[in-house]
Protein backbone atom coordinates (compact mmCIF):
# COMPACT_ATOMS: atom_id res chain seq x y z
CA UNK A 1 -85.20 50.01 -19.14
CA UNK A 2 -88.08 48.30 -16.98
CA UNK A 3 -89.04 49.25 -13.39
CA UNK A 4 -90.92 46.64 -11.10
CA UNK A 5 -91.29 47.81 -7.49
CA UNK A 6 -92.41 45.23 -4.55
CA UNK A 7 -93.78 47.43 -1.43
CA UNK A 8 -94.53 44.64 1.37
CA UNK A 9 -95.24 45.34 4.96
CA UNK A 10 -92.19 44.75 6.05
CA UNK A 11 -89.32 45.39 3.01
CA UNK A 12 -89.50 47.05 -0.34
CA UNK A 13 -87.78 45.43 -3.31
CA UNK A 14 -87.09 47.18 -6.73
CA UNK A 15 -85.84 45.27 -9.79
CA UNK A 16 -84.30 47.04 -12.91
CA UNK A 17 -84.42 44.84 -16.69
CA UNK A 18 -83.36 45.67 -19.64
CA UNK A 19 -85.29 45.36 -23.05
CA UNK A 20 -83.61 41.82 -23.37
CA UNK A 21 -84.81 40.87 -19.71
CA UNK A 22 -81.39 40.75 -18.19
CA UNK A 23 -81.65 42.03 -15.08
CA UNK A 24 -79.35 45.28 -13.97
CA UNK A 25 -79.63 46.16 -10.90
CA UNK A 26 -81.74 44.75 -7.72
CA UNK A 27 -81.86 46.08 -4.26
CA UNK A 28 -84.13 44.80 -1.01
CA UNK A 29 -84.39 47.69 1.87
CA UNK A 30 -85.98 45.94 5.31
CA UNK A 31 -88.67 48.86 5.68
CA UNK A 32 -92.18 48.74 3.75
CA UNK A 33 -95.36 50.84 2.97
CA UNK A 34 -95.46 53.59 4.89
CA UNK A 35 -92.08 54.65 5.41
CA UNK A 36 -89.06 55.74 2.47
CA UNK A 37 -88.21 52.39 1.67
CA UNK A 38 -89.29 52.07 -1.53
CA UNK A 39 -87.49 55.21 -3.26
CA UNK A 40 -84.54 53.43 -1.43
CA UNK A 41 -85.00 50.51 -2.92
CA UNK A 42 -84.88 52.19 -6.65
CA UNK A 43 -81.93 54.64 -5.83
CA UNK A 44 -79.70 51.42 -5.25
CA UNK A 45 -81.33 49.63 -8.33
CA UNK A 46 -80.47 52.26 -10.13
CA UNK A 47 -77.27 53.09 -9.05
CA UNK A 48 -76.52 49.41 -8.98
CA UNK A 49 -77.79 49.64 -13.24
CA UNK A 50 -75.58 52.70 -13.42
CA UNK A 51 -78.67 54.38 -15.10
CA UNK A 52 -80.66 57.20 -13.80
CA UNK A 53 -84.52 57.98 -13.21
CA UNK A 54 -85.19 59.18 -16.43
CA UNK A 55 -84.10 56.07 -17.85
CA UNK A 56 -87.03 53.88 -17.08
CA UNK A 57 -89.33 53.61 -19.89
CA UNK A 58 -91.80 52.01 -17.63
CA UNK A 59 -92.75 50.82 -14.49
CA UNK A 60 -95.11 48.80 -12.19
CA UNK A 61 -95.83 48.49 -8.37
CA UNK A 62 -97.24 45.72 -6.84
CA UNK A 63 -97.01 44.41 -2.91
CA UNK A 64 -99.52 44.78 -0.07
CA UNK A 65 -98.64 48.94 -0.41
CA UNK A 66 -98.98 49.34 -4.25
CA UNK A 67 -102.04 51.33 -3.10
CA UNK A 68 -99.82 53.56 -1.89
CA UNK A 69 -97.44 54.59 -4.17
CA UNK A 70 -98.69 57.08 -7.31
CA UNK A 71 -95.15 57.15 -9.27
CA UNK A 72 -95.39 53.90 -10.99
CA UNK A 73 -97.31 53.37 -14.39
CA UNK A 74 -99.34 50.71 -13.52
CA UNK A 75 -100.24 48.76 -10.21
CA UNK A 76 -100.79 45.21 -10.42
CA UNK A 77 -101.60 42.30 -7.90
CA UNK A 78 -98.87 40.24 -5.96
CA UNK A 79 -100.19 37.03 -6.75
CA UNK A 80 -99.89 37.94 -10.76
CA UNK A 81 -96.13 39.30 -10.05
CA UNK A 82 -95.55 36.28 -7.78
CA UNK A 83 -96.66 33.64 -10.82
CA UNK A 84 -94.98 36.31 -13.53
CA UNK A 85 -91.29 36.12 -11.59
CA UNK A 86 -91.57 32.46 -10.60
CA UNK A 87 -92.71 31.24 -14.61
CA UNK A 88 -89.57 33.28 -15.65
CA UNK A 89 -87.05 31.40 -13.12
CA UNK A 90 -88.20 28.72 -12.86
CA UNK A 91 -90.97 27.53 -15.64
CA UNK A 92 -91.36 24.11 -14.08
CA UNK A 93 -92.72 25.50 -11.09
CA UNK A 94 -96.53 24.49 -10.98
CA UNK A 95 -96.83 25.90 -6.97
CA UNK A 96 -95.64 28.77 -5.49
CA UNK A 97 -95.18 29.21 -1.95
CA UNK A 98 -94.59 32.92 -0.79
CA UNK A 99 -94.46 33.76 3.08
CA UNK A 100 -93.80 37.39 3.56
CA UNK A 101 -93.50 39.60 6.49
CA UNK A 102 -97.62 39.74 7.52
CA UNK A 103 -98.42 37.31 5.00
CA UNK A 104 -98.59 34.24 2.76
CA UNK A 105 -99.25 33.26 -0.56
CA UNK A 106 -100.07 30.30 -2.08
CA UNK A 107 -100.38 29.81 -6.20
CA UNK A 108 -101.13 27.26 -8.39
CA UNK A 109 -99.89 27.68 -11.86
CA UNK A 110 -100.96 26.13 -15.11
CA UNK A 111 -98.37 24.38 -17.67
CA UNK A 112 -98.13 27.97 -19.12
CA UNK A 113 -97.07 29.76 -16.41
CA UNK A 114 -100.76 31.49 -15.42
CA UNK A 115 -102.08 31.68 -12.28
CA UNK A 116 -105.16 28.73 -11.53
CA UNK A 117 -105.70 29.01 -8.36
CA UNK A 118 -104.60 30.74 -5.30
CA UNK A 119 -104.85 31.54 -1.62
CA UNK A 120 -103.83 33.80 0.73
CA UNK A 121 -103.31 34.57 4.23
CA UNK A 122 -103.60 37.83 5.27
CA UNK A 123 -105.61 38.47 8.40
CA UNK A 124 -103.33 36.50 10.87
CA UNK A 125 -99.86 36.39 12.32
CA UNK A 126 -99.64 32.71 12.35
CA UNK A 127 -97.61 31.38 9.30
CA UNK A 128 -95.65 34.13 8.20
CA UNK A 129 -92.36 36.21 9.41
CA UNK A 130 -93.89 37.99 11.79
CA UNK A 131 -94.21 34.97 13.98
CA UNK A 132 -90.64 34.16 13.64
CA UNK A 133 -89.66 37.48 14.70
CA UNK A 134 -92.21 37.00 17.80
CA UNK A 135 -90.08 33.20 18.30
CA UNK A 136 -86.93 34.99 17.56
CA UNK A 137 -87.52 37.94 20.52
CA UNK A 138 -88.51 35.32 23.17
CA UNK A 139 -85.48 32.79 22.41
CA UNK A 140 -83.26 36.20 22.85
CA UNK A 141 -81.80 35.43 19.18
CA UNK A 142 -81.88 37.50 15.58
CA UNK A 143 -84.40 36.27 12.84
CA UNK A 144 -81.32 34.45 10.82
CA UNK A 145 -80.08 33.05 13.86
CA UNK A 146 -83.26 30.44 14.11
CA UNK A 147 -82.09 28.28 11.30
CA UNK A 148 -78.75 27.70 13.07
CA UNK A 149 -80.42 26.48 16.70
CA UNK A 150 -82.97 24.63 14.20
CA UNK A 151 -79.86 22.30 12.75
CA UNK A 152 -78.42 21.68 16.57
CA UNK A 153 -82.11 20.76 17.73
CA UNK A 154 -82.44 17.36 18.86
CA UNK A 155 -86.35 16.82 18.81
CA UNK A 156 -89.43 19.50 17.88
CA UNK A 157 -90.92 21.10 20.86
CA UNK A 158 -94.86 21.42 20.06
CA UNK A 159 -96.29 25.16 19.82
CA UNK A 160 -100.13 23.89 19.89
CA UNK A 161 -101.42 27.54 19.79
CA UNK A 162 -102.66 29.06 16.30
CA UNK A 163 -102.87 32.33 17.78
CA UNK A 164 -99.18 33.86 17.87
CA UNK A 165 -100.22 36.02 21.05
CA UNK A 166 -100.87 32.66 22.63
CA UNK A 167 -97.99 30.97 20.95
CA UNK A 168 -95.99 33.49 22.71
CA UNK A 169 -97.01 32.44 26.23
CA UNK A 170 -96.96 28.96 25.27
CA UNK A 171 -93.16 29.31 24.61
CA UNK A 172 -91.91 31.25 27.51
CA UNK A 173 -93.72 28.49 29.51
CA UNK A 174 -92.04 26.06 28.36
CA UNK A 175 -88.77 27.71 27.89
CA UNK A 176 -89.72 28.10 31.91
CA UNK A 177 -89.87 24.48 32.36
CA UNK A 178 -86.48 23.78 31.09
CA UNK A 179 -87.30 23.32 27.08
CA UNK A 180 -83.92 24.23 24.88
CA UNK A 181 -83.87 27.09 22.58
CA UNK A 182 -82.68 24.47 19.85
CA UNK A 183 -85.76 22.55 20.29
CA UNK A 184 -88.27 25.22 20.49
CA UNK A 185 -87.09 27.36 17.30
CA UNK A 186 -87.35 23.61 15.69
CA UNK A 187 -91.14 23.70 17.03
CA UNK A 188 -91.35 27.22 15.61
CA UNK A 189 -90.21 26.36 12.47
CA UNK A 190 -93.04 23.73 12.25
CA UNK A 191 -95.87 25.69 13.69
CA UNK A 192 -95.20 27.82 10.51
CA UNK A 193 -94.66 24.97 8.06
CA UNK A 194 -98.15 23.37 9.52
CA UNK A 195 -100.21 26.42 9.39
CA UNK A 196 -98.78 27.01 5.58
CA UNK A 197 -99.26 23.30 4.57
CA UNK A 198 -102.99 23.84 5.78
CA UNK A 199 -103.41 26.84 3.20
CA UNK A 200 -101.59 24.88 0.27
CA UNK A 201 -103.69 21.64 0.68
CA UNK A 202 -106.95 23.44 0.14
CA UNK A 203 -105.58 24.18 -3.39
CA UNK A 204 -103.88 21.39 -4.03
CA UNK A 205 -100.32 21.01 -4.55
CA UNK A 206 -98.86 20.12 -8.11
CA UNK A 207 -94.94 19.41 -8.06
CA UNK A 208 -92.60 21.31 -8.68
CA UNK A 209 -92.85 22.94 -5.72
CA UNK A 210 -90.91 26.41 -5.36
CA UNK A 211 -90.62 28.74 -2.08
CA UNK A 212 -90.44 32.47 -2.33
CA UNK A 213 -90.18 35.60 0.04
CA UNK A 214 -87.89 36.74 2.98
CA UNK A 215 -88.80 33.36 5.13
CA UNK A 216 -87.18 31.15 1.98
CA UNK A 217 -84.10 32.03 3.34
CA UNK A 218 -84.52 30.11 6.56
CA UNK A 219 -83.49 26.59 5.91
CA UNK A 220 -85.22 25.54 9.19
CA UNK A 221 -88.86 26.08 7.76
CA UNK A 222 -88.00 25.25 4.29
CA UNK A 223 -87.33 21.70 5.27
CA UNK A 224 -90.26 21.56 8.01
CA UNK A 225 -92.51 22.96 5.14
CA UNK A 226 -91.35 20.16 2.90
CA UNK A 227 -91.88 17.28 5.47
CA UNK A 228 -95.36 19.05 6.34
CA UNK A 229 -96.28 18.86 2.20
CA UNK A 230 -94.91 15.76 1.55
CA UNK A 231 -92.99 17.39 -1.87
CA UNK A 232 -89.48 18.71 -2.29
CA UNK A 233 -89.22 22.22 -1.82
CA UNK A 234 -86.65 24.21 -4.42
CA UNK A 235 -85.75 28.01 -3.26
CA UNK A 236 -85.39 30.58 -6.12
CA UNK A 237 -82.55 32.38 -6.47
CA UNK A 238 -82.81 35.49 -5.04
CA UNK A 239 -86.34 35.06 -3.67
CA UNK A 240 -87.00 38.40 -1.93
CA UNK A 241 -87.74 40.58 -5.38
CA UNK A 242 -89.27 37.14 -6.97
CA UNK A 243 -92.69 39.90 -6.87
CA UNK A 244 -90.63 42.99 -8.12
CA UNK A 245 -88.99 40.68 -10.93
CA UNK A 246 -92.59 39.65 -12.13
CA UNK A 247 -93.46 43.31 -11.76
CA UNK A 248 -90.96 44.46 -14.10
CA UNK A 249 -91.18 41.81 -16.62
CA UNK A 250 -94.80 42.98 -16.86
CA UNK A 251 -93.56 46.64 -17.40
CA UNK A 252 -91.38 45.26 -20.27
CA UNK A 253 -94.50 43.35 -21.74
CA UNK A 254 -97.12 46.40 -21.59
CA UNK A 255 -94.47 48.89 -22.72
CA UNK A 256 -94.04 46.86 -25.95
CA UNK A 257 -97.66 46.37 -26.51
């Protein structure tokens, strides 16, 4: 049995696979580095697998707080994992889009699955969850609740700011001047979908295009995104542990080597 653990800013994700990479158990706890989400995380995928510690032949960490944590066997980037988990859903996929809690990814993979090219976006709000969270406080609304107000918009207010700080006064102005909720999560939606387009241009963008992390789940800036690129997006199954999958397929790979 295989171990791959995902510790992001914001969640921790563990994924449990067998030696015939079918995958056991799989559990995503909304707390990150720092704090007890992680062993969390692998006490469900366990229990979920019905196996215990012990079990686990081998495992690997990866996520912005793989630094962090000394229990795994190995650490390992979260752009390999990212490119490891999407080639084994989805081996078609040629770029990966990943926008996390604090951050996004963008990967370019070659017709074997292998990472070419990447980049990432780490140093600023602007693009990534966080910034919905910031959209989601102001319109008075939970995270998931965007999407919905998104699909009853009836045009796309314009957040000009880059800066999310600014963003955020930028909205409650014009929330002041009588915008609808409906339209400004819409704007929201494309403020992220712009900044990310940005980052994916300057690597170029080979179809087929997948979308991973948390934010993949919002319908609203998966189809903004897709406008912004100009390609069809396709969400993975399951795309929060897309990084913890890749990690344990890794474990599986080293352990046999």
């Amino acid at each position: 049995m295989f171990l791959g653990i995902d510790i992001g800013s914001s969640s921790s994700k563990a994924v449990i696979l067998d030696e015939n990479l079918n995958l056991l158990g799989k559990a995503v706890i909304n707390t990150g580095t720092g704090t007890l989400g992680p062993e969390k995380a692998i006490e469900i995928a366990l229990s979920k697998a019905g196996l215990s510690r012990e079990a686990i032949k081998y495992s690997i960490v990866t996520g912005y707080g793989r630094i962090t944590y000394a229990k795994a066997d190995k650490q390992i980037t979260e752009i390999s994992c990212h490119a490891k988990g999407v080639a084994f859903m989805e081996p078609n996929a040629r770029t990966v889009i990943d926008i996390g809690g604090q951050d996004v990814k963008v990967i370019r993979l070659d017709d074997g699955g292998r990472v070419e090219n990447f980049v990432m976006n780490d140093k600023c709000a602007a693009g990534t969850g966080r910034f919905l969270e910031v959209m989601a406080r102001i319109l008075d609304c939970d995270i998931e609740m965007l999407a919905s107000l998104d699909a009853e918009s009836t045009k796309e207010i314009i957040i000009s700011n880059t800066c999310t700080v600014f963003a955020e006064s930028e909205v409650i102005s014009q929330l002041s001047s009588g915008a609808k909720r409906e339209n400004v999560a819409k704007g929201a939606h494309h403020a992220v979908a712009k900044r990310v387009a940005g980052l994916a241009h300057r690597i170029g963008i080979r179809p087929e295009v997948v979308m991973t992390g948390g934010v993949a789940l919002n319908k609203g800036v998966v189809s903004a995104l897709s406008q912004e690129i100009g390609q069809p997006i396709s969400v993975v199954k399951n795309p929060q542990i897309v990084g913890a999958l890749g990690a344990a397929l890794f474990a599986a790979e080293m352990f046999k080597k």
